[in-house]
N, C-alpha and C. Protein backbone atom coordinates (compact mmCIF):
# COMPACT_ATOMS: atom_id res chain seq x y z
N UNK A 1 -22.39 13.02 -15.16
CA UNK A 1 -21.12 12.76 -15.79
C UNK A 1 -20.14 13.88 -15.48
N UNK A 2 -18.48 13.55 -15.38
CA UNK A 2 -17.55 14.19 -14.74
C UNK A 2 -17.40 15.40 -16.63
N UNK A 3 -16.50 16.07 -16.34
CA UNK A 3 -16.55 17.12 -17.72
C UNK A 3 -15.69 16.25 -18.93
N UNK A 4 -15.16 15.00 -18.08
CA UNK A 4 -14.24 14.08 -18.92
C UNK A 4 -14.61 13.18 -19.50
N UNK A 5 -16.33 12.94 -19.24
CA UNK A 5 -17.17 11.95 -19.89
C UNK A 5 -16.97 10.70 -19.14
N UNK A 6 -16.68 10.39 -17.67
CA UNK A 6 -16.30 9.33 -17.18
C UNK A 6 -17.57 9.57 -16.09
N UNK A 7 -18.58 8.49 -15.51
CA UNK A 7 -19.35 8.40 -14.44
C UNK A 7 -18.35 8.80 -12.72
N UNK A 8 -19.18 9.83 -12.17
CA UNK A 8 -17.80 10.19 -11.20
C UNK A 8 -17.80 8.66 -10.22
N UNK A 9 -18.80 7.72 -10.27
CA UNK A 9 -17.97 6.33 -9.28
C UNK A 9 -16.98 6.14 -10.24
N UNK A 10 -17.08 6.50 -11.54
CA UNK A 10 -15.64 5.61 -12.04
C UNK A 10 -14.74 5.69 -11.88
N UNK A 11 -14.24 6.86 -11.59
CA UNK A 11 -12.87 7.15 -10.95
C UNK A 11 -12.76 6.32 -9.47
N UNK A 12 -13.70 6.17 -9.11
CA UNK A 12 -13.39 5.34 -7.38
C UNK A 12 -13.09 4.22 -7.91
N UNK A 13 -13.69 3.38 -8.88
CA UNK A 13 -13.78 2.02 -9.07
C UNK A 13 -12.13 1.92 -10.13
N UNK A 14 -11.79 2.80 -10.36
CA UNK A 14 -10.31 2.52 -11.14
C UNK A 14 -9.65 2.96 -9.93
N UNK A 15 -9.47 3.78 -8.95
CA UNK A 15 -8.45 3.54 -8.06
C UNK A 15 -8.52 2.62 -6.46
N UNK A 16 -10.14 2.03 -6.86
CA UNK A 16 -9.75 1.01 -6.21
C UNK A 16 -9.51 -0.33 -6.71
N UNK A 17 -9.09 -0.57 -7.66
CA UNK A 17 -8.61 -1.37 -8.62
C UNK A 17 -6.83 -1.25 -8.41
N UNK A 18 -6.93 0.13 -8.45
CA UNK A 18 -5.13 0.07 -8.38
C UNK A 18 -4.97 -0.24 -7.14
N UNK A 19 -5.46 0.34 -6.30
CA UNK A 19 -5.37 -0.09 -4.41
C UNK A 19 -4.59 -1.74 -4.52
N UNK A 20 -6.31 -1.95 -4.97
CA UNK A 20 -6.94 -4.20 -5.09
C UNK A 20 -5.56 -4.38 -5.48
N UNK A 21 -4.66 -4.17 -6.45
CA UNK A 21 -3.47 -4.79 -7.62
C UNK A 21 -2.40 -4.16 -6.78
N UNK A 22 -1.88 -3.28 -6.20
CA UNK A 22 -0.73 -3.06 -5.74
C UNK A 22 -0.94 -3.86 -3.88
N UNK A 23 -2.11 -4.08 -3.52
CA UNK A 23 -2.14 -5.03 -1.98
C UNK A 23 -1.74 -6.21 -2.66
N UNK A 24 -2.57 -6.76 -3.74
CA UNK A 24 -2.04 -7.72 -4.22
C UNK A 24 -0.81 -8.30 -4.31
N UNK A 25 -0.14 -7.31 -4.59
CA UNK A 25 1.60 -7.24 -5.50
C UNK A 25 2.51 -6.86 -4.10
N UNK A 26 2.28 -6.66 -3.34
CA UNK A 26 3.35 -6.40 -1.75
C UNK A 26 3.74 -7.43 -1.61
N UNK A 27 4.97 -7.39 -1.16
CA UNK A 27 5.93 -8.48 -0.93
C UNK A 27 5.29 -9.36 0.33
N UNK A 28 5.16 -10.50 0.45
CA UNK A 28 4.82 -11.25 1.46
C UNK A 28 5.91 -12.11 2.46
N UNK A 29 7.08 -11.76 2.15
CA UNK A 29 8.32 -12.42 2.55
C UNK A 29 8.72 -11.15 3.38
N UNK A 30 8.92 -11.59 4.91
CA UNK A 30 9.77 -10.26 5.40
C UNK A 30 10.80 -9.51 4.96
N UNK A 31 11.34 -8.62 5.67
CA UNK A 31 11.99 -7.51 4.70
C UNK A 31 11.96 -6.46 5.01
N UNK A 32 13.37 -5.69 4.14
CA UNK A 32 13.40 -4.42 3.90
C UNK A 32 13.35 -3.91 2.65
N UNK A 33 12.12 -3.17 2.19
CA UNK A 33 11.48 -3.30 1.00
C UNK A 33 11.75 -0.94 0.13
N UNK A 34 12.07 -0.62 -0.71
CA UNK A 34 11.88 0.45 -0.86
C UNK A 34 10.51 0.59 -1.85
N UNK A 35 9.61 2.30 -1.35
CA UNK A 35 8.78 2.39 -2.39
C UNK A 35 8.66 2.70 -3.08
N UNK A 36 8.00 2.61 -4.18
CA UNK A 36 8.17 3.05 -5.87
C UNK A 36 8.83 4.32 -5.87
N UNK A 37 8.32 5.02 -4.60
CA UNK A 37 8.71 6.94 -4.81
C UNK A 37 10.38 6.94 -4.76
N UNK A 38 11.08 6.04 -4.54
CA UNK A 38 12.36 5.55 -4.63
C UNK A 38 13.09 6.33 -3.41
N UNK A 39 12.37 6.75 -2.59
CA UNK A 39 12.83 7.52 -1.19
C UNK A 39 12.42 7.05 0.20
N UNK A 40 11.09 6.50 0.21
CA UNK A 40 11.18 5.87 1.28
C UNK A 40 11.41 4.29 1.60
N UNK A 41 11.93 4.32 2.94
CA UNK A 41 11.88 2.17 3.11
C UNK A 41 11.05 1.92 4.21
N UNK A 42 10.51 0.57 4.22
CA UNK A 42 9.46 -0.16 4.73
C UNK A 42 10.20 -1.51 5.29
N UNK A 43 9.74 -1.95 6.69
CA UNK A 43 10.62 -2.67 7.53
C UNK A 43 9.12 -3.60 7.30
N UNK A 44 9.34 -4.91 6.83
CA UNK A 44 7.82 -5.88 6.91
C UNK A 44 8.09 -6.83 7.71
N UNK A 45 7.84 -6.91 9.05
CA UNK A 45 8.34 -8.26 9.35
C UNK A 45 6.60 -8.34 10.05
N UNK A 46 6.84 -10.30 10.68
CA UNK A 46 5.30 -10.81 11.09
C UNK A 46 5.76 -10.94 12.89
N UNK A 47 4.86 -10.59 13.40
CA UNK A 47 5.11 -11.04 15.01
C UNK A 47 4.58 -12.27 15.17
N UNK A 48 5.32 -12.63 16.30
CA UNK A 48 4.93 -13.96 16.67
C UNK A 48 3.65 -14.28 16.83
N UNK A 49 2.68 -13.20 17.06
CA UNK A 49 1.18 -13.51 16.62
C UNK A 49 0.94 -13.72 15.54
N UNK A 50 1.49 -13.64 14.53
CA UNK A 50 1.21 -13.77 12.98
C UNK A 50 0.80 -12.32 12.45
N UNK A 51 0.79 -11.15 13.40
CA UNK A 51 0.62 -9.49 12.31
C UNK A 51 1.50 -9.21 11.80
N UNK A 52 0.78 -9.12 10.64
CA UNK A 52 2.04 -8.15 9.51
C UNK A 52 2.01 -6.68 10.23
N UNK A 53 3.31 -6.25 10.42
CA UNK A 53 3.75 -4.88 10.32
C UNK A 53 4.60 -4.38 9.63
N UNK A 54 4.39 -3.02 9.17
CA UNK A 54 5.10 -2.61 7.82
C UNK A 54 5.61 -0.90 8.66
N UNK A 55 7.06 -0.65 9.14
CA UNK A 55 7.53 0.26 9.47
C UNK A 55 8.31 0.70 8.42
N UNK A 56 7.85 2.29 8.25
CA UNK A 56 8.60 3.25 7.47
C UNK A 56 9.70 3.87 8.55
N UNK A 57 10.12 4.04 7.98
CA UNK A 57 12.18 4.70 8.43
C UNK A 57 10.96 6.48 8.74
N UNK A 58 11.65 6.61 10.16
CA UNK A 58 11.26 7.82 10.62
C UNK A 58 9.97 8.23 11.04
N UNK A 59 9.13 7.47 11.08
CA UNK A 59 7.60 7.15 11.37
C UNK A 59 7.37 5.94 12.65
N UNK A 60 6.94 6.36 13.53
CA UNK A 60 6.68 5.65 14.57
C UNK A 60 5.18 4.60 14.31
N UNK A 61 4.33 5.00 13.85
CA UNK A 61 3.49 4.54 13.04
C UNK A 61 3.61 3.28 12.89
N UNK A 62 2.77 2.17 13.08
CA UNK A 62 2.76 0.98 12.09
C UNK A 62 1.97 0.91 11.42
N UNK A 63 2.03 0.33 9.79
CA UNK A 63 0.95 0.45 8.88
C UNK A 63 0.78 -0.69 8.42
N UNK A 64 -0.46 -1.30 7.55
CA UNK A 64 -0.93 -2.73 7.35
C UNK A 64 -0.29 -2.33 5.64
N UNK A 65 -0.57 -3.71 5.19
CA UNK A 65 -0.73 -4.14 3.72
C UNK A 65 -1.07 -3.34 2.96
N UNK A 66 -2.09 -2.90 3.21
CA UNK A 66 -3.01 -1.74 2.42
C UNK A 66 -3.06 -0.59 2.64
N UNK A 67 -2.97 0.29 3.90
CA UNK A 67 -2.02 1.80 3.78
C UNK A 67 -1.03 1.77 2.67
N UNK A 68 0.07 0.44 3.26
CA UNK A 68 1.48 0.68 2.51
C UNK A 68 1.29 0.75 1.15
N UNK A 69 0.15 0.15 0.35
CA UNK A 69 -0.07 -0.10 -0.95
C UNK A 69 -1.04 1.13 -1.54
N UNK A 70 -1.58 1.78 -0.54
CA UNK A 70 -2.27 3.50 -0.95
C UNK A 70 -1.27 4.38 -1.25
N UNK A 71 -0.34 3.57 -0.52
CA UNK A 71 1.20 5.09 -0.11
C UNK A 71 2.03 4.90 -1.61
């Protein structure tokens, strides 16, 4: 047990719970979307293959569903 009285998977299993609920909750409609941190934006559009890509402003990077929803 953690010194907080919580099993230490439990902390994994509550933030992958928040992970599970905020992939959940991402906008599925393309877009220009801002993130909670109220500073960065996210470009979501689908390619004609059908991939979601999710570009942040200043990041060359493309990130999926679920990065964007860790971030």
């Amino acid at each position: 047990m953690d010194t907080d009285g919580t099993a230490a998977g439990g902390w994994e299993e509550i933030i992958r719970g928040l992970i599970a609920r905020a992939t959940e909750s991402a906008p599925t409609e393309p877009g220009v979307y801002r993130m909670p941190c109220g500073e960065c934006v996210v470009d979501f559009f689908i390619t004609a293959e059908g991939e979601e890509h999710w570009l942040v402003a200043g990041d060359e990077r493309s990130y999926t569903r679920e990065t964007v929803a860790i971030a």
